[in-house]
PDB file of N, CA and C in Angstrom:
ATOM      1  N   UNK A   1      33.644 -20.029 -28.225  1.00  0.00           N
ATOM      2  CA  UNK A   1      34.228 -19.975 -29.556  1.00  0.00           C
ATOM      3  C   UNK A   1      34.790 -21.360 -29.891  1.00  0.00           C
ATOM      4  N   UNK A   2      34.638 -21.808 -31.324  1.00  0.00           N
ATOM      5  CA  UNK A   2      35.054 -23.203 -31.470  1.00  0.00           C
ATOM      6  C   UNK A   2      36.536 -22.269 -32.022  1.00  0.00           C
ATOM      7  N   UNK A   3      37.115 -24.007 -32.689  1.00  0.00           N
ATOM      8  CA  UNK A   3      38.441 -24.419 -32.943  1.00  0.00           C
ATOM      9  C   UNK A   3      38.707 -23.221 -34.231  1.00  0.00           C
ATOM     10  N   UNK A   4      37.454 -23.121 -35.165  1.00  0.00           N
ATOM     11  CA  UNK A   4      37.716 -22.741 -36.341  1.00  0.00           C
ATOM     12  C   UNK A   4      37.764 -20.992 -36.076  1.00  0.00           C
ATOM     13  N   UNK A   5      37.087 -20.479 -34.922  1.00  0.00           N
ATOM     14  CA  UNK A   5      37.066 -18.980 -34.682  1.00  0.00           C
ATOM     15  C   UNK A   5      38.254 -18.572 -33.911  1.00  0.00           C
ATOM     16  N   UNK A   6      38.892 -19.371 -33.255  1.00  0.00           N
ATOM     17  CA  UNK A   6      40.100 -18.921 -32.421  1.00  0.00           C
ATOM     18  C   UNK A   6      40.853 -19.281 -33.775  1.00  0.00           C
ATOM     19  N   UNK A   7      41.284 -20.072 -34.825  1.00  0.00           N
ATOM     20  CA  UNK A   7      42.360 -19.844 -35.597  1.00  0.00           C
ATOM     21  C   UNK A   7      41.912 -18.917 -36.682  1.00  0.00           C
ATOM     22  N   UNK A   8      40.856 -18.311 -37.040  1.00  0.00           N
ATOM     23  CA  UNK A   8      40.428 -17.544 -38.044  1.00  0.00           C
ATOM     24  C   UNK A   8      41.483 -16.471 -37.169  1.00  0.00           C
ATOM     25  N   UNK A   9      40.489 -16.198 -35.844  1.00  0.00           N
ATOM     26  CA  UNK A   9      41.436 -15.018 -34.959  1.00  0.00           C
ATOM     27  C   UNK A   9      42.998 -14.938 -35.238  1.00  0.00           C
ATOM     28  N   UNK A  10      43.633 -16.303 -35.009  1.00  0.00           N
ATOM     29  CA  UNK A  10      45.076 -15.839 -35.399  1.00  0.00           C
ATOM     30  C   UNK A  10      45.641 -15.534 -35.913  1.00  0.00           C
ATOM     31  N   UNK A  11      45.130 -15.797 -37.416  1.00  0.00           N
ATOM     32  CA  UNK A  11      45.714 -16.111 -38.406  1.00  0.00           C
ATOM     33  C   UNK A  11      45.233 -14.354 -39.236  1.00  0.00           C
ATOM     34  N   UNK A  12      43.734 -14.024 -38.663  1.00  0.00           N
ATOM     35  CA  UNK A  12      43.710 -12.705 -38.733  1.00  0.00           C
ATOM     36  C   UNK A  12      44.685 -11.352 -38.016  1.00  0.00           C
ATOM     37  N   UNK A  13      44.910 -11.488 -37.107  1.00  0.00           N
ATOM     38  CA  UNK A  13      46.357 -10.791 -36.179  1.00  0.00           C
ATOM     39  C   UNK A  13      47.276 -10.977 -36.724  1.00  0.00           C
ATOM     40  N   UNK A  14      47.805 -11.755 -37.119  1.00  0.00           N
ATOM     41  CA  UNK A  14      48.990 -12.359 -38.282  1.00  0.00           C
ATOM     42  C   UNK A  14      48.996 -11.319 -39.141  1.00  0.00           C
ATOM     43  N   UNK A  15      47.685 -11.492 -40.279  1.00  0.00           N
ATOM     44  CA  UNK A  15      47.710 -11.163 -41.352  1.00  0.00           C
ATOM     45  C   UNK A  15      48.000  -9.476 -41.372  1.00  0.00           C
ATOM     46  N   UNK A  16      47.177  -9.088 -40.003  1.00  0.00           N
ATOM     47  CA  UNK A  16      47.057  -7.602 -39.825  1.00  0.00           C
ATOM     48  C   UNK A  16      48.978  -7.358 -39.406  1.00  0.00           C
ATOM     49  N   UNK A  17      49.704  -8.195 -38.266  1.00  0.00           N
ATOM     50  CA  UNK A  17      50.483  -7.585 -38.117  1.00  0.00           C
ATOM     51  C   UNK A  17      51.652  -7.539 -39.516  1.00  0.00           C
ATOM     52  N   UNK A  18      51.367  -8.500 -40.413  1.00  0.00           N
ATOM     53  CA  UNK A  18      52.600  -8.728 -41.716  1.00  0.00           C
ATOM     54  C   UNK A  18      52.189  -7.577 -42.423  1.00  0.00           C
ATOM     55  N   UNK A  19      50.340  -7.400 -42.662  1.00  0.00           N
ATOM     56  CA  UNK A  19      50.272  -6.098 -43.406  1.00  0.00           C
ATOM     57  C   UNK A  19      51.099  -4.847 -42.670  1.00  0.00           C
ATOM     58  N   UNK A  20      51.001  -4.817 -41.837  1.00  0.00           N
ATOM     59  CA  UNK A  20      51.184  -3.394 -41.241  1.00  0.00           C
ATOM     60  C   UNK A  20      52.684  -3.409 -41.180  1.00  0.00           C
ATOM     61  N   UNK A  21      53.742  -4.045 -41.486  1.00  0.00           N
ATOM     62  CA  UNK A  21      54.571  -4.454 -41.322  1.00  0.00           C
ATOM     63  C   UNK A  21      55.685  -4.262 -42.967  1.00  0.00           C
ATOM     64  N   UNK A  22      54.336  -4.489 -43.667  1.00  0.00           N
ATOM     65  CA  UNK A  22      54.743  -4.469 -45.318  1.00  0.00           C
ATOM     66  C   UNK A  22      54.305  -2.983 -45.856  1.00  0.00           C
ATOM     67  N   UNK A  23      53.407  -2.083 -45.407  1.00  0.00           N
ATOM     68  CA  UNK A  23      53.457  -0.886 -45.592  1.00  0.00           C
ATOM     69  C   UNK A  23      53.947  -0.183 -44.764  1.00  0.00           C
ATOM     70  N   UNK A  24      54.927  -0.497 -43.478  1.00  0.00           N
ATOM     71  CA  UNK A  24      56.348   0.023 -43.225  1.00  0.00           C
ATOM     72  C   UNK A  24      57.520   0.249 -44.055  1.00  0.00           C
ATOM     73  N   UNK A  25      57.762  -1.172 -44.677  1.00  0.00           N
ATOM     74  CA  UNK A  25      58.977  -1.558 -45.151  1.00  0.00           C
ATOM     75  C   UNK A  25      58.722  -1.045 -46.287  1.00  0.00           C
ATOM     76  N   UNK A  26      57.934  -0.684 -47.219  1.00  0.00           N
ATOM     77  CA  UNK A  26      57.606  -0.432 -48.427  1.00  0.00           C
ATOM     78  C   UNK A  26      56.689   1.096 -48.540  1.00  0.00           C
ATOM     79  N   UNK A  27      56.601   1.964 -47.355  1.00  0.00           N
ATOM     80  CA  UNK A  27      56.206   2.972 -47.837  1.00  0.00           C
ATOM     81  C   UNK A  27      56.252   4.324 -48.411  1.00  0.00           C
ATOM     82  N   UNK A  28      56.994   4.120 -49.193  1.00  0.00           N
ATOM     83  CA  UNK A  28      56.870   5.153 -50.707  1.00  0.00           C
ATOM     84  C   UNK A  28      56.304   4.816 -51.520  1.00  0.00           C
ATOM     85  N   UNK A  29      56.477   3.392 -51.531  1.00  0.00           N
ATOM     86  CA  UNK A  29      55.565   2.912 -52.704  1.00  0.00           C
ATOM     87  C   UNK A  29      54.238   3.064 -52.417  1.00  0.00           C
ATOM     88  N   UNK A  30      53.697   2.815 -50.954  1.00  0.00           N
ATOM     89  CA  UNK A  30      52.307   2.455 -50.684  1.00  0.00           C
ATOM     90  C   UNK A  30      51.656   4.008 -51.147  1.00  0.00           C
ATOM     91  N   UNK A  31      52.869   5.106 -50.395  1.00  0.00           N
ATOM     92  CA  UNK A  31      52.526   6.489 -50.878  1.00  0.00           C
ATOM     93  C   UNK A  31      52.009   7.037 -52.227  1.00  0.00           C
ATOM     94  N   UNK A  32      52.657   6.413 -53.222  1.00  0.00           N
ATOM     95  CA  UNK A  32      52.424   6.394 -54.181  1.00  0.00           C
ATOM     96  C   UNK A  32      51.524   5.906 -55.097  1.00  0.00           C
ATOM     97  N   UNK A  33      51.231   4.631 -54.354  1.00  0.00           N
ATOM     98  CA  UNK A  33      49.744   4.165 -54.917  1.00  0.00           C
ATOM     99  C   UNK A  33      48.342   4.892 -54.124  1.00  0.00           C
ATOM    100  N   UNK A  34      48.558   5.705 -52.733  1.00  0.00           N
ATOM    101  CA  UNK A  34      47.376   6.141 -52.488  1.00  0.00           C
ATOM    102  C   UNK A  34      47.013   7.063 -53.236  1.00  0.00           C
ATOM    103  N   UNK A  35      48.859   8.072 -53.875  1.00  0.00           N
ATOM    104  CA  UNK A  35      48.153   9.234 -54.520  1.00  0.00           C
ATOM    105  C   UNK A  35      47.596   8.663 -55.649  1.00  0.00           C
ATOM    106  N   UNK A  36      47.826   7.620 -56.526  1.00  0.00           N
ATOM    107  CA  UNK A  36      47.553   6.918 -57.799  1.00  0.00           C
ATOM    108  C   UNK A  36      45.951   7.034 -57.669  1.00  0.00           C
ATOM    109  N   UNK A  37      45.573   6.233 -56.378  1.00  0.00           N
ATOM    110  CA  UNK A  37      43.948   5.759 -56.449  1.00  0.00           C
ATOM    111  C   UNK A  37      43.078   6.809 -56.045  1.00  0.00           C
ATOM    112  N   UNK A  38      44.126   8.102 -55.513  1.00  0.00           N
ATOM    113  CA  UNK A  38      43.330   9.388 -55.187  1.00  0.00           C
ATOM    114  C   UNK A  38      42.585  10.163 -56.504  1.00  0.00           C
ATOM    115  N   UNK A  39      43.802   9.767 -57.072  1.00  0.00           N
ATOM    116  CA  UNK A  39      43.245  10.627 -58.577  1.00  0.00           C
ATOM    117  C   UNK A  39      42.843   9.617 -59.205  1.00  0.00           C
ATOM    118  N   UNK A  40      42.522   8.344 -59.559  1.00  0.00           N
ATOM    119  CA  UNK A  40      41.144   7.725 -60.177  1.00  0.00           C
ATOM    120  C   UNK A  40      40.156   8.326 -59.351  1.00  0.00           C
ATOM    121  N   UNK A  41      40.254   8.219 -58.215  1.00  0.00           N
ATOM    122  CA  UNK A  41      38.744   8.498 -57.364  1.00  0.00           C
ATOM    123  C   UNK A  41      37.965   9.514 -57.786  1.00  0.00           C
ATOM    124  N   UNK A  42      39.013  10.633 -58.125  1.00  0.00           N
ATOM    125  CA  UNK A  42      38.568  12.140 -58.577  1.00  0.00           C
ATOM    126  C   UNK A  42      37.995  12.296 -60.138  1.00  0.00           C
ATOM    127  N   UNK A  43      38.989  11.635 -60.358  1.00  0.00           N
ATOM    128  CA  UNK A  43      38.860  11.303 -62.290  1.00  0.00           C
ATOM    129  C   UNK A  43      37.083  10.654 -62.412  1.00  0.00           C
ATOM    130  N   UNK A  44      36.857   9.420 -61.537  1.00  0.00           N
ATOM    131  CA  UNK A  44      35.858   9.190 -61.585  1.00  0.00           C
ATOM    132  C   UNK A  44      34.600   9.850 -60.986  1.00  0.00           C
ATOM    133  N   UNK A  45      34.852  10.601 -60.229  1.00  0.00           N
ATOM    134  CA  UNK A  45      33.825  11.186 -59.477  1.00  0.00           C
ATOM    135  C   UNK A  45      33.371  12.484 -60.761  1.00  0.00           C
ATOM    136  N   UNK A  46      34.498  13.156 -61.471  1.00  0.00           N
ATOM    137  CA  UNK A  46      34.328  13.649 -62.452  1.00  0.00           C
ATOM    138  C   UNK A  46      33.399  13.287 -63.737  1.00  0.00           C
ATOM    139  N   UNK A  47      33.809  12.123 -64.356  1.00  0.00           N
ATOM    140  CA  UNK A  47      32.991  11.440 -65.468  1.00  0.00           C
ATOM    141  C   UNK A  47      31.682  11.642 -64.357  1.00  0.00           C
ATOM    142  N   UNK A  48      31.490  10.883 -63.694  1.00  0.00           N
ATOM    143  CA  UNK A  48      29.892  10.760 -63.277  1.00  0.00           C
ATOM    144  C   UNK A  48      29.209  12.290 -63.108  1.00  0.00           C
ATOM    145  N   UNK A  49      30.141  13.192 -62.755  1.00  0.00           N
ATOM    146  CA  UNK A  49      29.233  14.494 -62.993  1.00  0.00           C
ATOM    147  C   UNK A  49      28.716  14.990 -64.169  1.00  0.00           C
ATOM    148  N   UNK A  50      29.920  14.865 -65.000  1.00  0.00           N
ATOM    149  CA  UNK A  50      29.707  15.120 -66.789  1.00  0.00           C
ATOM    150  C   UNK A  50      28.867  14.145 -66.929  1.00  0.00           C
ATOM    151  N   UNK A  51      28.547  13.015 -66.565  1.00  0.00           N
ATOM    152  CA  UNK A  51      27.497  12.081 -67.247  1.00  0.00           C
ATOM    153  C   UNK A  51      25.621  13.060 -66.472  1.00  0.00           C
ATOM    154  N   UNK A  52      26.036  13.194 -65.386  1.00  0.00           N
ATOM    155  CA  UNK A  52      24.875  13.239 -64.559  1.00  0.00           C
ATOM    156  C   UNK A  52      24.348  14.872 -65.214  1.00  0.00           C
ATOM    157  N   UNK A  53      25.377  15.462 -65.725  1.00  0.00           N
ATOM    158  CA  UNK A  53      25.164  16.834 -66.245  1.00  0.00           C
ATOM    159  C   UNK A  53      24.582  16.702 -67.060  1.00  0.00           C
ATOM    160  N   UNK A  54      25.291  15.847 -68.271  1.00  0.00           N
ATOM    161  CA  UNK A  54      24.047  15.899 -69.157  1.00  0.00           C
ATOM    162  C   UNK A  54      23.131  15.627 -69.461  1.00  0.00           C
ATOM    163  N   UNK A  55      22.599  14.555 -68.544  1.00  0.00           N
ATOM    164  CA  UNK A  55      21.427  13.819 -68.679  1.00  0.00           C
ATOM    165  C   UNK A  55      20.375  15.330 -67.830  1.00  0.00           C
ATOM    166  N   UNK A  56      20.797  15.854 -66.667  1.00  0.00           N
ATOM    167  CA  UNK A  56      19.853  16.662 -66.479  1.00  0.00           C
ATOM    168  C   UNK A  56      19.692  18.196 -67.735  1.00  0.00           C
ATOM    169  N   UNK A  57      21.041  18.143 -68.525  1.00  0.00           N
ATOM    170  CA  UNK A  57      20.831  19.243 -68.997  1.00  0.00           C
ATOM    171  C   UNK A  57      19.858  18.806 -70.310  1.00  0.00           C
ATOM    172  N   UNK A  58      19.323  17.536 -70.713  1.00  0.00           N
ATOM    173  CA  UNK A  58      18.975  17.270 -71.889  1.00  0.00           C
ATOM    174  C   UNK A  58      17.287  17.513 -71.479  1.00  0.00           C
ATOM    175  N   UNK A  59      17.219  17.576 -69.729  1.00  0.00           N
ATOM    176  CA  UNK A  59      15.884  17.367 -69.596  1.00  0.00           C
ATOM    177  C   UNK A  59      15.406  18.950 -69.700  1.00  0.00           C
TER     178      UNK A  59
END
């Protein structure tokens, strides 16, 4: 491994331990944004059925 893959490595461990570190210190909030992006996910998975519905129901 060169110079540039052992500090990618560190600086990746870093990054992982501050993340993991910041959705400690902050998780209600993080809670709160999973339920947030749970229900786009659904919301969207929705439109695409109503879209996909009608295109088969037109056929």
């Amino acid at each position: 491994m060169d110079k540039v893959g052992v500090i990618s490595l560190i600086v990746g461990i870093i990054l992982c331990a501050l993340g993991g570190y910041a959705i400690w210190a902050f998780l209600p909030q993080v809670i709160i944004a999973v339920q947030g992006l749970i229900g786009i996910v659904v919301l969207l998975a929705g439109l695409m059925m109503v879209v996909f519905g009608i295109l088969i129901f037109k056929d």
